[in-house]
N, C-alpha and C. Protein backbone atom coordinates (compact mmCIF):
# COMPACT_ATOMS: atom_id res chain seq x y z
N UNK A 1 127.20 85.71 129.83
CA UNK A 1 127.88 85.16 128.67
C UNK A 1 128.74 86.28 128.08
N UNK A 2 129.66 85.75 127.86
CA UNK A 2 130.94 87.24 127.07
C UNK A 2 130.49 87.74 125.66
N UNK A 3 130.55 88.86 125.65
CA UNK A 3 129.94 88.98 124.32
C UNK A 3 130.82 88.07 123.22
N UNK A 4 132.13 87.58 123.07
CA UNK A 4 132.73 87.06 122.13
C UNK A 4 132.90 85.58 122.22
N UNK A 5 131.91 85.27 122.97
CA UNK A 5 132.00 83.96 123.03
C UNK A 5 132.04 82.81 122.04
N UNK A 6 131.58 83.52 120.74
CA UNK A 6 131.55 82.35 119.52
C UNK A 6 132.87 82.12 119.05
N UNK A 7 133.70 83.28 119.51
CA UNK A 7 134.88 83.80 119.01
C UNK A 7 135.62 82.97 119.69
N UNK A 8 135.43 82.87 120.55
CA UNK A 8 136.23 82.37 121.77
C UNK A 8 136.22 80.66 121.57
N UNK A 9 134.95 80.21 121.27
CA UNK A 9 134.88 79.13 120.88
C UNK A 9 135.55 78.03 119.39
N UNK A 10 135.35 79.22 118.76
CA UNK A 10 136.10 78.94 117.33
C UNK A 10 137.94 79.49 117.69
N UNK A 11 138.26 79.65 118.44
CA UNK A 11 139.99 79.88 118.74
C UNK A 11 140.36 78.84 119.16
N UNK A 12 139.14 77.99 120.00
CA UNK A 12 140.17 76.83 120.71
C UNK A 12 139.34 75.75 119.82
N UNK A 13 138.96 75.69 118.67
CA UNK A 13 138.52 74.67 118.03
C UNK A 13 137.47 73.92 117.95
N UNK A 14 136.42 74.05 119.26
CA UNK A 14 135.32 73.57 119.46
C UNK A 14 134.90 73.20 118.09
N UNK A 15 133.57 71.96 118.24
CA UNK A 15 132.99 71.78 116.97
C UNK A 15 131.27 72.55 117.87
N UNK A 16 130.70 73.55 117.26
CA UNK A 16 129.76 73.93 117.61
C UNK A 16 128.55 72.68 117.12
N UNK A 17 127.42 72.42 117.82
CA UNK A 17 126.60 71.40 117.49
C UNK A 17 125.22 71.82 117.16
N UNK A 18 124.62 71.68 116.40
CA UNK A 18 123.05 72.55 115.85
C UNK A 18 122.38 71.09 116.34
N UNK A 19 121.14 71.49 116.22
CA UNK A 19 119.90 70.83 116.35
C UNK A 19 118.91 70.38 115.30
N UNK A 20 119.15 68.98 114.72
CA UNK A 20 118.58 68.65 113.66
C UNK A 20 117.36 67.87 113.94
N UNK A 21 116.79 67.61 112.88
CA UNK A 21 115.03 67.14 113.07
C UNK A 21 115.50 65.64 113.32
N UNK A 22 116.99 65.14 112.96
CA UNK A 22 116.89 63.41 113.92
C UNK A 22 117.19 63.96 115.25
N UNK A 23 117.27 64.94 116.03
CA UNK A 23 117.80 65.10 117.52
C UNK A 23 116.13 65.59 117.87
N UNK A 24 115.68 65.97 117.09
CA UNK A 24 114.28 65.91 117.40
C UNK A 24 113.00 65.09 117.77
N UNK A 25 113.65 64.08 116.76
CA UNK A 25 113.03 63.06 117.19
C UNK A 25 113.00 61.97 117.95
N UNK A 26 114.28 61.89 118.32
CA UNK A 26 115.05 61.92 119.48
C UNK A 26 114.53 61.56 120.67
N UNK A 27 114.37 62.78 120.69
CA UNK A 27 113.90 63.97 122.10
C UNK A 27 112.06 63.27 122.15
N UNK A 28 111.94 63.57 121.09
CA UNK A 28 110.19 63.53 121.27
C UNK A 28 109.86 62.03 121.57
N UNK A 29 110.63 61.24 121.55
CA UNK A 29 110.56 59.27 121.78
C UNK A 29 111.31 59.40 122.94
N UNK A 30 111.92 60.10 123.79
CA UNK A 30 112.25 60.14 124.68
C UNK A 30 111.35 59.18 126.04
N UNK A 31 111.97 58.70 127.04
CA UNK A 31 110.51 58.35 128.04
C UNK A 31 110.86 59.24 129.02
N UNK A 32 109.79 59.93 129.40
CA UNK A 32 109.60 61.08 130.29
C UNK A 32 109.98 61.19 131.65
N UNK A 33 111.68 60.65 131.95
CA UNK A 33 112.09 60.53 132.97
C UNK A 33 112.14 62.48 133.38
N UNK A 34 112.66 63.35 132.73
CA UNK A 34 112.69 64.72 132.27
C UNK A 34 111.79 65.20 131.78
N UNK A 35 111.24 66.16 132.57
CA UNK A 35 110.07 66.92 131.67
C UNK A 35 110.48 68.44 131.00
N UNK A 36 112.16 68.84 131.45
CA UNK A 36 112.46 69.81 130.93
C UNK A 36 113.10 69.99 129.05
N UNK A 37 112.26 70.38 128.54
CA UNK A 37 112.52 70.00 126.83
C UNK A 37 113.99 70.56 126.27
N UNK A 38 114.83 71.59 126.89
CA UNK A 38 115.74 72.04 126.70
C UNK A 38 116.69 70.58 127.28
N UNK A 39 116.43 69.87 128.20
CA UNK A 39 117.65 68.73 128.88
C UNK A 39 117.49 68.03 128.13
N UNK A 40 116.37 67.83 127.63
CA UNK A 40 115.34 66.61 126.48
C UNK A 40 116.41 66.61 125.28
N UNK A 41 116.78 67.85 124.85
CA UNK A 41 116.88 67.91 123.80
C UNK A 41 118.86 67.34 123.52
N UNK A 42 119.14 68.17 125.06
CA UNK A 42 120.72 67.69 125.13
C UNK A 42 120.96 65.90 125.29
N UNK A 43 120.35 65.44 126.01
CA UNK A 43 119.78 64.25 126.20
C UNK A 43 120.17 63.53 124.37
N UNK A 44 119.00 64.23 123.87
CA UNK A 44 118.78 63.53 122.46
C UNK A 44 120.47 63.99 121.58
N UNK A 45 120.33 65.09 121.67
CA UNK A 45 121.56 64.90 120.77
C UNK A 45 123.26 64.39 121.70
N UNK A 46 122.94 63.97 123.02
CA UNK A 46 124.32 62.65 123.55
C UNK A 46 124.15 61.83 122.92
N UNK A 47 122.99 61.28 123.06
CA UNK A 47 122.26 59.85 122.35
C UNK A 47 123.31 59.69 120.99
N UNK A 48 122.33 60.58 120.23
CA UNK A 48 122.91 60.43 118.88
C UNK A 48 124.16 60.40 118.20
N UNK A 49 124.81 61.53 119.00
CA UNK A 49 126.63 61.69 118.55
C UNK A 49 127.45 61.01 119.31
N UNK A 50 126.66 60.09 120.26
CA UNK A 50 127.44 59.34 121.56
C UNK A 50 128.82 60.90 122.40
N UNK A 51 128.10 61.29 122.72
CA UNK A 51 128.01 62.29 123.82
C UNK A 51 128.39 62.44 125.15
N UNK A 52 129.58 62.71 125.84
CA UNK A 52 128.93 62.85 127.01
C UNK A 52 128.40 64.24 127.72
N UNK A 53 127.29 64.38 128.65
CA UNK A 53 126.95 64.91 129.36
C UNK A 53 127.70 65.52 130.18
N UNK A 54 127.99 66.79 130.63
CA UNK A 54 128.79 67.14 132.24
C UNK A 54 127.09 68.04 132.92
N UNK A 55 126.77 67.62 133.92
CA UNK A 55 125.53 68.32 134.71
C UNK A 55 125.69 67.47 136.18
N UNK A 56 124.75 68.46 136.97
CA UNK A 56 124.73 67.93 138.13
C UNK A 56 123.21 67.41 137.97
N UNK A 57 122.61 67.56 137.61
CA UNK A 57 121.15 66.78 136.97
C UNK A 57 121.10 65.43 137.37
N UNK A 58 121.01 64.59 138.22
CA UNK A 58 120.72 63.03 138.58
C UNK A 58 119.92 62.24 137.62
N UNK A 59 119.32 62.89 137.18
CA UNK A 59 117.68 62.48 136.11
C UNK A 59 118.65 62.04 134.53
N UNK A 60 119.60 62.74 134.31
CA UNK A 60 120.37 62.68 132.83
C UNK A 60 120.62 60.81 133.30
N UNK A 61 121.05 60.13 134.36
CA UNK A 61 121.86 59.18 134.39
C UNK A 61 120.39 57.59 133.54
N UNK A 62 118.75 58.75 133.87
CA UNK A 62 118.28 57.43 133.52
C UNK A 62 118.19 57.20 132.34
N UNK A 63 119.02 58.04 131.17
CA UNK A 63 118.93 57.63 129.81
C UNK A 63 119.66 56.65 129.40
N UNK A 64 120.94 56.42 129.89
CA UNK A 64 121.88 55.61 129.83
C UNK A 64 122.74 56.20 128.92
N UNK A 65 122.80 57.60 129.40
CA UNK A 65 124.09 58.43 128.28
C UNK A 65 125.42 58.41 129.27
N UNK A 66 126.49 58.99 128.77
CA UNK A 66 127.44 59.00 129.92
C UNK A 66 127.61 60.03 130.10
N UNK A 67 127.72 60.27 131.32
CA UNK A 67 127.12 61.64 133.04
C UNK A 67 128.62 61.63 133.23
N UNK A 68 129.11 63.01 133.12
CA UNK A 68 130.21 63.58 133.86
C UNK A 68 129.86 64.42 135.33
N UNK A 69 129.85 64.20 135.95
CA UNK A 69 129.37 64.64 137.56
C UNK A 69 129.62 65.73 137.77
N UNK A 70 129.22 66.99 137.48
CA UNK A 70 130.18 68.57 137.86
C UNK A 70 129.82 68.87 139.23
């Protein structure tokens, strides 16, 4: 990771996304197609902000979020 990466992120406008206790809960009502809590959690917050995903992960497609194929 570049060290200026936040920097880098805030130049081209990105909206950076935090992790709130509704993406938490989210995650934790999740059904355990994923047992990795970090995907869990990206998972939960697509859900919520209607999101899409980019991963090569097959498992993201059984949430019914929308999967960008990398």
């Amino acid at each position: 990771m570049p060290p200026d990466l936040e920097g880098r992120i805030d130049e081209r406008g990105l909206r950076k996304l935090g992790i709130s206790f509704a993406h938490a809960a989210v995650a934790g009502a999740l059904p355990r197609h994923h047992g990795d809590p970090f995907d869990r959690m990206l998972i939960a917050q697509a859900q919520s902000e209607g999101l899409t995903l980019v991963t090569r992960d097959r498992v993201f497609s059984a949430y019914g979020i929308p999967v960008l194929k990398a």
